[in-house]
C-alpha atoms as a PDB file:
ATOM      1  CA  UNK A   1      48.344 143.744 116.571  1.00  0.00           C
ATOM      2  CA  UNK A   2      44.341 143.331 116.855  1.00  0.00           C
ATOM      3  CA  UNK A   3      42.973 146.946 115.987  1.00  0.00           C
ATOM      4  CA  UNK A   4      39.016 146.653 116.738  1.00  0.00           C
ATOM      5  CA  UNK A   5      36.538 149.759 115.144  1.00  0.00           C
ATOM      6  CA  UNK A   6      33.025 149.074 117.315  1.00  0.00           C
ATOM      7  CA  UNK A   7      30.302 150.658 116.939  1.00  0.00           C
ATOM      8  CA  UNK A   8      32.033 153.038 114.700  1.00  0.00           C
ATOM      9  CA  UNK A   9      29.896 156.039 113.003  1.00  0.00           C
ATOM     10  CA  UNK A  10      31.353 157.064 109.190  1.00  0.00           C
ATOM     11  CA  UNK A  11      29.607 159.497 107.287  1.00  0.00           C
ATOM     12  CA  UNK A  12      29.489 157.925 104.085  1.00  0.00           C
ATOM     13  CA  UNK A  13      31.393 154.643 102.420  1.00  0.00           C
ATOM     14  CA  UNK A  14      33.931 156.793 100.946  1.00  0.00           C
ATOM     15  CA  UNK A  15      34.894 157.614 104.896  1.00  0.00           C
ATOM     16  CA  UNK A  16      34.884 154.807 106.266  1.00  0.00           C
ATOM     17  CA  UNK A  17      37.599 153.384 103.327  1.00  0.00           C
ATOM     18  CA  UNK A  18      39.476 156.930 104.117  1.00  0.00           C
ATOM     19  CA  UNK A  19      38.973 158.185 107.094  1.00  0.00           C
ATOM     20  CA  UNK A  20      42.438 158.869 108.338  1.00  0.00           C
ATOM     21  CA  UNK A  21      41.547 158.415 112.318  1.00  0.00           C
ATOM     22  CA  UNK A  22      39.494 155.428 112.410  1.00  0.00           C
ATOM     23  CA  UNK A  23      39.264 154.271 108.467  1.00  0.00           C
ATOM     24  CA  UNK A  24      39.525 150.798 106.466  1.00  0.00           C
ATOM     25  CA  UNK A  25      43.275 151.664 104.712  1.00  0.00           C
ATOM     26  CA  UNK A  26      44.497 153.403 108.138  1.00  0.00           C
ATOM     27  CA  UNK A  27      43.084 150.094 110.620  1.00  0.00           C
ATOM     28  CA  UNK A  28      44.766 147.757 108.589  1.00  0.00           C
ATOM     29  CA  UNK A  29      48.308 149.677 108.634  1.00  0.00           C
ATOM     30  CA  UNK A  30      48.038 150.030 112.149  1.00  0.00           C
ATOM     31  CA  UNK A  31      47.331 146.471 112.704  1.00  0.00           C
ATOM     32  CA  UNK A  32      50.690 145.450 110.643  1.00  0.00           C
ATOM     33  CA  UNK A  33      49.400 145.334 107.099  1.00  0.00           C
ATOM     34  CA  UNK A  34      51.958 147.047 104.785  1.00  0.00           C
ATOM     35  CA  UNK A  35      50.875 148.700 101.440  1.00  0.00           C
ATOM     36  CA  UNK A  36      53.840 150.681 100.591  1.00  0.00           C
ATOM     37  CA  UNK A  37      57.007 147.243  99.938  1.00  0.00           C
ATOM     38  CA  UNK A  38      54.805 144.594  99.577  1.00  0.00           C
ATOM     39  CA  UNK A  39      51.424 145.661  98.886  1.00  0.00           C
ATOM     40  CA  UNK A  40      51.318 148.901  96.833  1.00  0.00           C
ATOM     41  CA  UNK A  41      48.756 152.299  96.052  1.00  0.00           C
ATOM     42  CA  UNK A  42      46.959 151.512  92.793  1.00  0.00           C
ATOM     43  CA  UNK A  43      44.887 154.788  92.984  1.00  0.00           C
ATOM     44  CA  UNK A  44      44.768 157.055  95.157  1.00  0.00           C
ATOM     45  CA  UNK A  45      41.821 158.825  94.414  1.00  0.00           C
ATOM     46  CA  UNK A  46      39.283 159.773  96.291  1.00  0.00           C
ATOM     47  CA  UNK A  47      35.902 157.749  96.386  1.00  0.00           C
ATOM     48  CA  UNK A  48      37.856 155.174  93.731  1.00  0.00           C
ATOM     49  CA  UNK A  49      40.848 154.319  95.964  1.00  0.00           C
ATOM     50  CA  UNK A  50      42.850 150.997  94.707  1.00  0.00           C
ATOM     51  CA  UNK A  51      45.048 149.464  97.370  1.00  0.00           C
ATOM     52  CA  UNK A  52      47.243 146.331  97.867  1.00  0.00           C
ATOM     53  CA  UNK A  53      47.960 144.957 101.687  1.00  0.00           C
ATOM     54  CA  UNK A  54      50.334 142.588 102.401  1.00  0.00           C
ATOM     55  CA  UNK A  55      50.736 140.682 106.153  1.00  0.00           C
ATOM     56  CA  UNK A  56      53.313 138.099 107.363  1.00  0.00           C
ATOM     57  CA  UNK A  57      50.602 137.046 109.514  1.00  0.00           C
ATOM     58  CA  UNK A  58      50.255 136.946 113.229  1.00  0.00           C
ATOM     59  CA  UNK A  59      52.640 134.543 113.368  1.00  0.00           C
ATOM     60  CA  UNK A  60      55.160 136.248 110.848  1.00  0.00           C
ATOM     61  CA  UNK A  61      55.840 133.462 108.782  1.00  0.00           C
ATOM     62  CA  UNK A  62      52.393 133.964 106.553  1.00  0.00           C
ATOM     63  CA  UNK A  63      51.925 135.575 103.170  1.00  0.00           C
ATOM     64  CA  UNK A  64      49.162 137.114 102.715  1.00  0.00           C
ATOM     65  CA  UNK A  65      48.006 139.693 100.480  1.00  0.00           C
ATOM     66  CA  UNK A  66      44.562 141.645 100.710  1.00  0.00           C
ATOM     67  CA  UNK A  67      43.306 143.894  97.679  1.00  0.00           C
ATOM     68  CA  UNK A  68      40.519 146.582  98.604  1.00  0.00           C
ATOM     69  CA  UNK A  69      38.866 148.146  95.896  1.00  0.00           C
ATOM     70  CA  UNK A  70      36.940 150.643  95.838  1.00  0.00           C
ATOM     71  CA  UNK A  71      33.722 151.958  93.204  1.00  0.00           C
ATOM     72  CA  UNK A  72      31.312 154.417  94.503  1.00  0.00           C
ATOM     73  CA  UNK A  73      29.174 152.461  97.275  1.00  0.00           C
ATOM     74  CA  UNK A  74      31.188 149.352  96.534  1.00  0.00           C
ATOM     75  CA  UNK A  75      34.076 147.876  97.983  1.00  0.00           C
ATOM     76  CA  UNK A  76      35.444 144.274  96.537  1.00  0.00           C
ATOM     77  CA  UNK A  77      37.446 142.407  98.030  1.00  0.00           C
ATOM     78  CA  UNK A  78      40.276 140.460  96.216  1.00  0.00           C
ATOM     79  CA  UNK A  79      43.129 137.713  97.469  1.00  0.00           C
ATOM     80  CA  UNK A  80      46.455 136.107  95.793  1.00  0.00           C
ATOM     81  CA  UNK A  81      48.992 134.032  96.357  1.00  0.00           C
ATOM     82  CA  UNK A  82      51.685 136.595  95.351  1.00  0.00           C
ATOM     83  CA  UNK A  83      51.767 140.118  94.284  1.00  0.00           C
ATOM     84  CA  UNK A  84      53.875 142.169  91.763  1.00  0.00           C
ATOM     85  CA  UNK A  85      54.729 145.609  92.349  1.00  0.00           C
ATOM     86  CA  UNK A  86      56.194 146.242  89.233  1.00  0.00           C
ATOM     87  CA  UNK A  87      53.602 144.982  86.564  1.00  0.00           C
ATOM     88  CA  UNK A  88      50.684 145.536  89.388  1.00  0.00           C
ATOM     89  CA  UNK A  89      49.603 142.673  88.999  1.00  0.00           C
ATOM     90  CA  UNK A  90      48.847 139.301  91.104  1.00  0.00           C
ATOM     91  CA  UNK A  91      48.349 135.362  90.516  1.00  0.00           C
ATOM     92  CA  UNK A  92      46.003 133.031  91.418  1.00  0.00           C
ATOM     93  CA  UNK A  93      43.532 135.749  92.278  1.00  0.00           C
ATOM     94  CA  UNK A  94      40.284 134.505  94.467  1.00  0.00           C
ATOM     95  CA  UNK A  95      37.313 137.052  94.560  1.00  0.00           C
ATOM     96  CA  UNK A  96      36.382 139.599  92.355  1.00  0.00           C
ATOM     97  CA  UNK A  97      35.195 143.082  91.337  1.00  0.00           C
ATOM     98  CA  UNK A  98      31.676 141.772  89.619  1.00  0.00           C
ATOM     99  CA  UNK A  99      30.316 141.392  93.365  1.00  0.00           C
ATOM    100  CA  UNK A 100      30.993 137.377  94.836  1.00  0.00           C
ATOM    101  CA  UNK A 101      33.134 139.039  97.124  1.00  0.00           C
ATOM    102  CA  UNK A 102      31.640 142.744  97.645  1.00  0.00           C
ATOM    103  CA  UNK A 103      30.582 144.733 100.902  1.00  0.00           C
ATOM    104  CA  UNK A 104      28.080 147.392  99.534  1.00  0.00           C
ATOM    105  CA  UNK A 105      27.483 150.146 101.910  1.00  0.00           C
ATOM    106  CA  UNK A 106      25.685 153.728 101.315  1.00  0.00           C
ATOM    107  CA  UNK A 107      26.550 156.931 100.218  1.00  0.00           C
ATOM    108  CA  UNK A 108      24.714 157.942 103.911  1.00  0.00           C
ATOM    109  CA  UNK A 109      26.002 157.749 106.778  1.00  0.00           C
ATOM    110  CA  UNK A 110      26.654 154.310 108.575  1.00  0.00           C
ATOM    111  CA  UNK A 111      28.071 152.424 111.684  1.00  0.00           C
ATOM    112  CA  UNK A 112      30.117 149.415 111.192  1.00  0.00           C
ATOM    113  CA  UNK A 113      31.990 146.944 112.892  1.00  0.00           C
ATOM    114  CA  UNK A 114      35.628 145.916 112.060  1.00  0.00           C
ATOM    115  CA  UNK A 115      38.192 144.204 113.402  1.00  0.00           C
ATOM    116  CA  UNK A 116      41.643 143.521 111.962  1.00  0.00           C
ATOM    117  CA  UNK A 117      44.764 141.698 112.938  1.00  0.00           C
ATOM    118  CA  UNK A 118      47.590 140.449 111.014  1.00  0.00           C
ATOM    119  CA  UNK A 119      45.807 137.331 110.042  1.00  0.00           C
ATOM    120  CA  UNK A 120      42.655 139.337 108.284  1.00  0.00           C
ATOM    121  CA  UNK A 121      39.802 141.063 108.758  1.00  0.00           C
ATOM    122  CA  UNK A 122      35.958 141.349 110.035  1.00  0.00           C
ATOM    123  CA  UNK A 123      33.354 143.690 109.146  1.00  0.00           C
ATOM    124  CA  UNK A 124      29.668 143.972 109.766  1.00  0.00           C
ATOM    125  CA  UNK A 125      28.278 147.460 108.580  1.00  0.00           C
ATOM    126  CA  UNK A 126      25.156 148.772 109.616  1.00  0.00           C
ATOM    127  CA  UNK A 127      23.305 151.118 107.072  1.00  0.00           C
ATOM    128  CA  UNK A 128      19.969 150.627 109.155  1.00  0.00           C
ATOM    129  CA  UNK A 129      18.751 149.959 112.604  1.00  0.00           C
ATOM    130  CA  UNK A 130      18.557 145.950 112.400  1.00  0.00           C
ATOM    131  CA  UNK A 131      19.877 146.313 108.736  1.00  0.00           C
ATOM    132  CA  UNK A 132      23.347 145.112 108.156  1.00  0.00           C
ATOM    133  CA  UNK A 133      24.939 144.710 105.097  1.00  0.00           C
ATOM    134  CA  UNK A 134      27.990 143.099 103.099  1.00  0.00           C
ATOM    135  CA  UNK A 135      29.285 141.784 105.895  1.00  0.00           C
ATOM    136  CA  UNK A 136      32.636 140.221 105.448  1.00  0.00           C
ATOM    137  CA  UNK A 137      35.701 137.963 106.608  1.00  0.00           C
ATOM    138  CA  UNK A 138      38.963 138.017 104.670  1.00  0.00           C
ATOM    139  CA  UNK A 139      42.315 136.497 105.399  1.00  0.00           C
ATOM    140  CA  UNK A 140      44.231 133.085 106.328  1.00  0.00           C
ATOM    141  CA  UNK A 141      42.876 130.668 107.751  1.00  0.00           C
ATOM    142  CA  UNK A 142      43.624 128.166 110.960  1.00  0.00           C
ATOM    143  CA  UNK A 143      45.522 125.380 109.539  1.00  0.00           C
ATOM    144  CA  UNK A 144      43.274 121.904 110.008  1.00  0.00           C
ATOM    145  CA  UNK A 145      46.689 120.058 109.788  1.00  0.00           C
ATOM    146  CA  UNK A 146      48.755 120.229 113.247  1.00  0.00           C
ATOM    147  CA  UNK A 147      52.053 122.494 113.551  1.00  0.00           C
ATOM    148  CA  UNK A 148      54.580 119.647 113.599  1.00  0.00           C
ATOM    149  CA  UNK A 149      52.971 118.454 110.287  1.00  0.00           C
ATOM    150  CA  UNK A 150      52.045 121.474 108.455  1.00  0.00           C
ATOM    151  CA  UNK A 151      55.686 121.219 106.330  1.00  0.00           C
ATOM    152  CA  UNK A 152      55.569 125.252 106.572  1.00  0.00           C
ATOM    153  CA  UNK A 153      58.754 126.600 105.054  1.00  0.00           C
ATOM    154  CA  UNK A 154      60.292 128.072 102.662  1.00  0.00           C
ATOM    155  CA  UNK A 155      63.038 127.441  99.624  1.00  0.00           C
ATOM    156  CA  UNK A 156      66.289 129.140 100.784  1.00  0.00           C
ATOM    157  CA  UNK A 157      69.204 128.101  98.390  1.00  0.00           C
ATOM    158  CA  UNK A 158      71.908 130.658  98.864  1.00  0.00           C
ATOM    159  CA  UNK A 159      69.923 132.595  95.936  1.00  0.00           C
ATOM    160  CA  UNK A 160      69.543 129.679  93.783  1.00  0.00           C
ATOM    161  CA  UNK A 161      66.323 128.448  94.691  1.00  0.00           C
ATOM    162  CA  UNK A 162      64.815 124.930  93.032  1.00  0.00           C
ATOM    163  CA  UNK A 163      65.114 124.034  89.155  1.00  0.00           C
ATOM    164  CA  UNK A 164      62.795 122.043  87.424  1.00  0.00           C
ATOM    165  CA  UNK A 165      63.431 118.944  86.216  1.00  0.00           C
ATOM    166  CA  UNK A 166      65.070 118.074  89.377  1.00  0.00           C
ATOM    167  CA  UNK A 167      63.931 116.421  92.243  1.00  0.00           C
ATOM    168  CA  UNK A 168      66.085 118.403  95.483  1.00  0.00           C
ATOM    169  CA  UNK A 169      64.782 121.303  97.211  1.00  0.00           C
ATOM    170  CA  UNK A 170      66.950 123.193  99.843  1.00  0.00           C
ATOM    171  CA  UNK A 171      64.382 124.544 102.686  1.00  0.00           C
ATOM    172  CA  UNK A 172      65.227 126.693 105.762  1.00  0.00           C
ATOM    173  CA  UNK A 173      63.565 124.354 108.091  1.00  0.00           C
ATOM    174  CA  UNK A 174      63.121 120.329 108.222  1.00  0.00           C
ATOM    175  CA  UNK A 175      61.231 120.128 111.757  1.00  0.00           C
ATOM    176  CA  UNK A 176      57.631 119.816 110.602  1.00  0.00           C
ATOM    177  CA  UNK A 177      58.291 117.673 107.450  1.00  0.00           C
ATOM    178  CA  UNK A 178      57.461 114.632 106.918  1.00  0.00           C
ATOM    179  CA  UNK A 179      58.859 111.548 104.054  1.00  0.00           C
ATOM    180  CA  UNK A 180      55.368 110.575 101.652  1.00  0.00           C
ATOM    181  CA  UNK A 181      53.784 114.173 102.631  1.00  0.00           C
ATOM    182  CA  UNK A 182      52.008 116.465  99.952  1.00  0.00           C
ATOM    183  CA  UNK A 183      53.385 119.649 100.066  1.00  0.00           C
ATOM    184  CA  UNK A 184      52.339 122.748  98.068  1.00  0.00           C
ATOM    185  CA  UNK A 185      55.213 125.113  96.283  1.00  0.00           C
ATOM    186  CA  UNK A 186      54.640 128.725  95.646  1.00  0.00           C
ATOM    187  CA  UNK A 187      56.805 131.076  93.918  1.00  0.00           C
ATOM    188  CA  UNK A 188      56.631 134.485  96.020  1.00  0.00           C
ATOM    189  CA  UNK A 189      59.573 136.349  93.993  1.00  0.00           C
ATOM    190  CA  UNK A 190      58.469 138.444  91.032  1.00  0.00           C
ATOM    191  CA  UNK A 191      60.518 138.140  87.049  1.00  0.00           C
ATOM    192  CA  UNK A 192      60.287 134.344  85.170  1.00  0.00           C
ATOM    193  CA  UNK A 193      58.984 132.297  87.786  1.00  0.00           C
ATOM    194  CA  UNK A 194      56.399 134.484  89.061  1.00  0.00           C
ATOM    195  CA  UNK A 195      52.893 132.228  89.971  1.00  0.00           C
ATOM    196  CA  UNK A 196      54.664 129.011  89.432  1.00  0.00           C
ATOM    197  CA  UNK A 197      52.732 126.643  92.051  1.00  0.00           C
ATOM    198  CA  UNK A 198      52.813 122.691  91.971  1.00  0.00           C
ATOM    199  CA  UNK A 199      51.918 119.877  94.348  1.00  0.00           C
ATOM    200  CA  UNK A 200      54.994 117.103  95.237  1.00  0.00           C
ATOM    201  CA  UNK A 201      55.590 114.386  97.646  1.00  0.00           C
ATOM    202  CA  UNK A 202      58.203 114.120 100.165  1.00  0.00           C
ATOM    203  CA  UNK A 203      60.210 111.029  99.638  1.00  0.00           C
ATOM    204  CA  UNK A 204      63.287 112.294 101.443  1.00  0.00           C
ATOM    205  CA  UNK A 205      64.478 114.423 104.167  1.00  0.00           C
ATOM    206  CA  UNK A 206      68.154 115.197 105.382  1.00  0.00           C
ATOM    207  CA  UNK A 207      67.883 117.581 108.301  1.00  0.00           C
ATOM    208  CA  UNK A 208      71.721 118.245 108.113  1.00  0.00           C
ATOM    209  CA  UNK A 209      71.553 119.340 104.620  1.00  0.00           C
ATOM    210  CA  UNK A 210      67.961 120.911 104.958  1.00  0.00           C
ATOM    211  CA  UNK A 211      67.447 119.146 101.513  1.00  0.00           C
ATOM    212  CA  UNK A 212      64.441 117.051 100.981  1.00  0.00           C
ATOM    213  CA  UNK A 213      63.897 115.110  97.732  1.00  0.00           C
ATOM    214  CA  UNK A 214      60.488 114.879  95.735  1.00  0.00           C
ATOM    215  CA  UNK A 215      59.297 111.760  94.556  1.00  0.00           C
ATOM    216  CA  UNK A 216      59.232 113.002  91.322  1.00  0.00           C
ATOM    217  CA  UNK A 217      61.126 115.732  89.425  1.00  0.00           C
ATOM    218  CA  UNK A 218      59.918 119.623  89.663  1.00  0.00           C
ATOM    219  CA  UNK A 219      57.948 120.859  86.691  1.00  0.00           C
ATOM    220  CA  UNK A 220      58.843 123.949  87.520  1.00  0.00           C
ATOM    221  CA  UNK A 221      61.472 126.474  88.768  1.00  0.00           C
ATOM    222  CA  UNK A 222      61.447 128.288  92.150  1.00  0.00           C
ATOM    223  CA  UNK A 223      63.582 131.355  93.419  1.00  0.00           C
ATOM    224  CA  UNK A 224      64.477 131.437  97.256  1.00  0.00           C
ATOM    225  CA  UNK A 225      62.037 132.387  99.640  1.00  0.00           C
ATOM    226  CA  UNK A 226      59.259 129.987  97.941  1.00  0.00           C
ATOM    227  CA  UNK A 227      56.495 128.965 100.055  1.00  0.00           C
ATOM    228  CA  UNK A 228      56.568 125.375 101.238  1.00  0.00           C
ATOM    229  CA  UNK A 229      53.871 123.803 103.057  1.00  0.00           C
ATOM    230  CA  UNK A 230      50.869 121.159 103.681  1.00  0.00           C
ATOM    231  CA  UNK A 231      48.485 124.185 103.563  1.00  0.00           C
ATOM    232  CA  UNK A 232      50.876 127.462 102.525  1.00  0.00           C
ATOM    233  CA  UNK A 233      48.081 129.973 101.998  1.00  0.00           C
ATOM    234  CA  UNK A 234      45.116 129.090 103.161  1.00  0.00           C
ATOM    235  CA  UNK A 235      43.236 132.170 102.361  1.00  0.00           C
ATOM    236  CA  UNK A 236      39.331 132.793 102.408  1.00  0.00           C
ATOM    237  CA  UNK A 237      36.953 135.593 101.654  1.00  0.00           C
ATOM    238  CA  UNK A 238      33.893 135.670 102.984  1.00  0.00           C
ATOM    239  CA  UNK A 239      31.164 137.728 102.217  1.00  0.00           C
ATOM    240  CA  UNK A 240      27.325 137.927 101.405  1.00  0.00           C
ATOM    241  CA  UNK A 241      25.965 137.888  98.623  1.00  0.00           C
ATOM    242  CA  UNK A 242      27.041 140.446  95.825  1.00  0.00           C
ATOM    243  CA  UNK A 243      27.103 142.762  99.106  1.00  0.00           C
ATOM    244  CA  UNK A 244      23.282 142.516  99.483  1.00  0.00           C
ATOM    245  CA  UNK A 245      21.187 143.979 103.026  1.00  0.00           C
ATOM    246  CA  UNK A 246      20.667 141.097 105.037  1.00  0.00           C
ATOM    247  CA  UNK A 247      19.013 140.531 108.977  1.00  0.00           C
ATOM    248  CA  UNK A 248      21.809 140.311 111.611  1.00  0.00           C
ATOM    249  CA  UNK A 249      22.474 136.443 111.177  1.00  0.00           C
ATOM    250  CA  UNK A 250      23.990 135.736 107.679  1.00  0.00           C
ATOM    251  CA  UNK A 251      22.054 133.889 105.526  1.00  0.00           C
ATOM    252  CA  UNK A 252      22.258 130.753 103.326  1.00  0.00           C
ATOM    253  CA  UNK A 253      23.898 132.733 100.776  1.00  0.00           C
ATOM    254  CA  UNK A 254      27.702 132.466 101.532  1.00  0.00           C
ATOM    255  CA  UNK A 255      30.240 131.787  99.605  1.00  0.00           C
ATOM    256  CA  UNK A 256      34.112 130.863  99.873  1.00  0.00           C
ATOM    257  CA  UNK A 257      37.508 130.989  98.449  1.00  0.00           C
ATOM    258  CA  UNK A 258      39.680 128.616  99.141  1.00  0.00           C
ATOM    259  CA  UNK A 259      43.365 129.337  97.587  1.00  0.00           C
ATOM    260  CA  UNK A 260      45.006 126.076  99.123  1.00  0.00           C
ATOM    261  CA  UNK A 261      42.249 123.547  97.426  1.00  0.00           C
ATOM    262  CA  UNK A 262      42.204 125.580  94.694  1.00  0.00           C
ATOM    263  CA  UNK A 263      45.685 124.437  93.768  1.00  0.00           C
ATOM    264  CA  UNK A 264      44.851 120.571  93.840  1.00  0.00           C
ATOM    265  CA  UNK A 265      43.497 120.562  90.310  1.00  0.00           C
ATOM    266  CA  UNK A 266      46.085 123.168  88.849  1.00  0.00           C
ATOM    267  CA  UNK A 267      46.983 126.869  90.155  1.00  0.00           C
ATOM    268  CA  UNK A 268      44.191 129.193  90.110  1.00  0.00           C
ATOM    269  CA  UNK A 269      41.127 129.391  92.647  1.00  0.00           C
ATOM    270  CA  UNK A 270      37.632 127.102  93.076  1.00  0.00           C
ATOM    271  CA  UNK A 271      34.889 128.672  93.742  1.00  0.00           C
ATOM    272  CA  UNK A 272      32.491 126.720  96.744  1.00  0.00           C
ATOM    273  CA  UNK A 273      29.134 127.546  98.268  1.00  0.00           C
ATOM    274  CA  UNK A 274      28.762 126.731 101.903  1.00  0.00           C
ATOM    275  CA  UNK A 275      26.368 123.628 100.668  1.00  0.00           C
ATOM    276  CA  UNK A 276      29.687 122.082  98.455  1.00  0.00           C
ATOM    277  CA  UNK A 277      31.692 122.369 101.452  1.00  0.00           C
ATOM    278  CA  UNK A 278      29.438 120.075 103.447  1.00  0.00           C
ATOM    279  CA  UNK A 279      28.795 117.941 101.163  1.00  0.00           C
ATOM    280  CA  UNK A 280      32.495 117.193  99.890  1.00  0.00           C
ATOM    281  CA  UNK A 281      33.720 113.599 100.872  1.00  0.00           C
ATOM    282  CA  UNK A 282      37.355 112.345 101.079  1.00  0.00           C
ATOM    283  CA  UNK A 283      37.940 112.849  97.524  1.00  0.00           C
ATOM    284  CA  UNK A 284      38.753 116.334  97.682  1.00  0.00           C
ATOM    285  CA  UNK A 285      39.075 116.576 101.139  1.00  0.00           C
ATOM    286  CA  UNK A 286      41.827 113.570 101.462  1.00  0.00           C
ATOM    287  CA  UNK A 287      42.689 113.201 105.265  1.00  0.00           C
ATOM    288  CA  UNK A 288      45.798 111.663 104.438  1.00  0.00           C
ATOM    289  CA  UNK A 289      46.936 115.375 103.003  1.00  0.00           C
ATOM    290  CA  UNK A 290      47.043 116.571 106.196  1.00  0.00           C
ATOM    291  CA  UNK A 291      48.970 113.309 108.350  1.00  0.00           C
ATOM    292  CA  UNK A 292      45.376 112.324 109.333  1.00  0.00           C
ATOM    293  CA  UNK A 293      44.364 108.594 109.449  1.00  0.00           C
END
């Protein structure tokens, strides 16, 4: 559901995050994000208010999960691949409380702009005339690899997911895989094999079955419901720098998150300015990943 704020007026940064009409926390429940199964209430208190969101995405079959926290004028803005309710805690975090991914507003009042879907979020505030600042983007991105080759799916095992040491995987869905593809595993189930993430290629498929073998054995062991996938989580946050007052076009200083790169060297997230990103060449960005030749 796409729940758009324009031209909004909030008194102060504390009511925009709260405001229970037209706030931060209440536009992204309304637009489908959950923070109560999924996500969860860190802290509730006022002016310091802690709070996971999780989405299944537009298209339902996403995982995505948004952390908004919030210090005085500053609100950071935090991703993962998976999130545990019981230890409150996530893995393979991108973004940060020290400011890379921070909106900074005012303790005045403010207008902003925000949209939100189930996919993620925009926001340009406005603490000035012609002053905007912290603007942001957070959430999934549009896969670059096409639907019938994006290998999305997930482990489902009759409860007994994928050991390691083996090479079979039992998915829920064959249709968009493909035999030599790269394909990302991510453990979404919290206990022992929470944040367990590793890169294999396809070397078989059997549709009947919905088994597909890896080239080479698992190195590690994933429950049922296990994200499988070219590009599983392709999740970026956006913002300017350290939250800083900017003109109404963004500036130079951008930065990105990238969770689904981040996993090609080992799980955890790369950091990339905008300059990286255009300068990378086929060595990280390998065409063949993504059944392009």
């Amino acid at each position: 559901m796409f729940v758009p704020r324009i031209g909004q007026a909030y008194a102060n940064t504390t009511d925009f995050v709260e405001n229970l009409t037209v706030g931060l926390d209440v536009t992204l429940v309304a637009a489908g994000w959950d923070r109560t199964t999924k996500g969860e209430t860190i802290s509730a208190v006022s002016g310091s208010t802690d709070r996971v969101y999780w989405s299944g995405g537009e298209n339902g079959r996403e995982s995505i999960f948004l952390r908004v926290t919030q210090a005085g004028q500053n609100i950071d803005f935090r991703a993962y691949s998976f999130w545990d309710t019981v230890a409150h805690a996530g893995t393979h975090v991108i973004g940060d409380a020290a400011g890379a991914t921070r909106t900074t507003l005012q303790a005045g009042a403010l207008v902003a702009w925000l949209l939100v879907d189930k996919n993620g979020i925009g926001l340009a505030p406005r603490v000035a005339v012609g002053t905007y600042q912290g603007k942001l983007r957070a959430g999934i991105l549009e896969r670059h690899v096409v639907a019938q080759r994006s290998g999305q799916t997930v482990i489902s095992n009759a409860t007994f997911g994928a050991a390691s040491g083996q090479a079979l995987v039992k998915v829920a869905d064959t249709t968009n895989l493909q035999v030599g593809q790269d394909v990302w595993l991510i453990n979404q189930k919290a206990g022992a094999n929470n944040g367990n993430a590793e890169r294999c290629t396809i070397q078989a498929i059997n549709p009947g079955t919905r088994v597909i073998q890896m080239l080479a054995n698992l190195g590690s062991t994933y429950d049922d419901g296990a994200l499988v996938g070219a590009d599983p989580q392709p999740m970026l946050i956006w913002a300017s720098t350290a939250g800083n007052t900017e003109a109404l076009v963004a500036s130079t200083n951008l930065y990105m998150h990238y969770n689904s790169d981040a996993f090609v060297a080992a799980p955890g997230a790369i950091f990339l300015s905008r300059t990286d990103i255009e300068a990378q060449g086929l060595a990280t960005f390998n065409p063949d990943d993504y059944g392009c030749f």
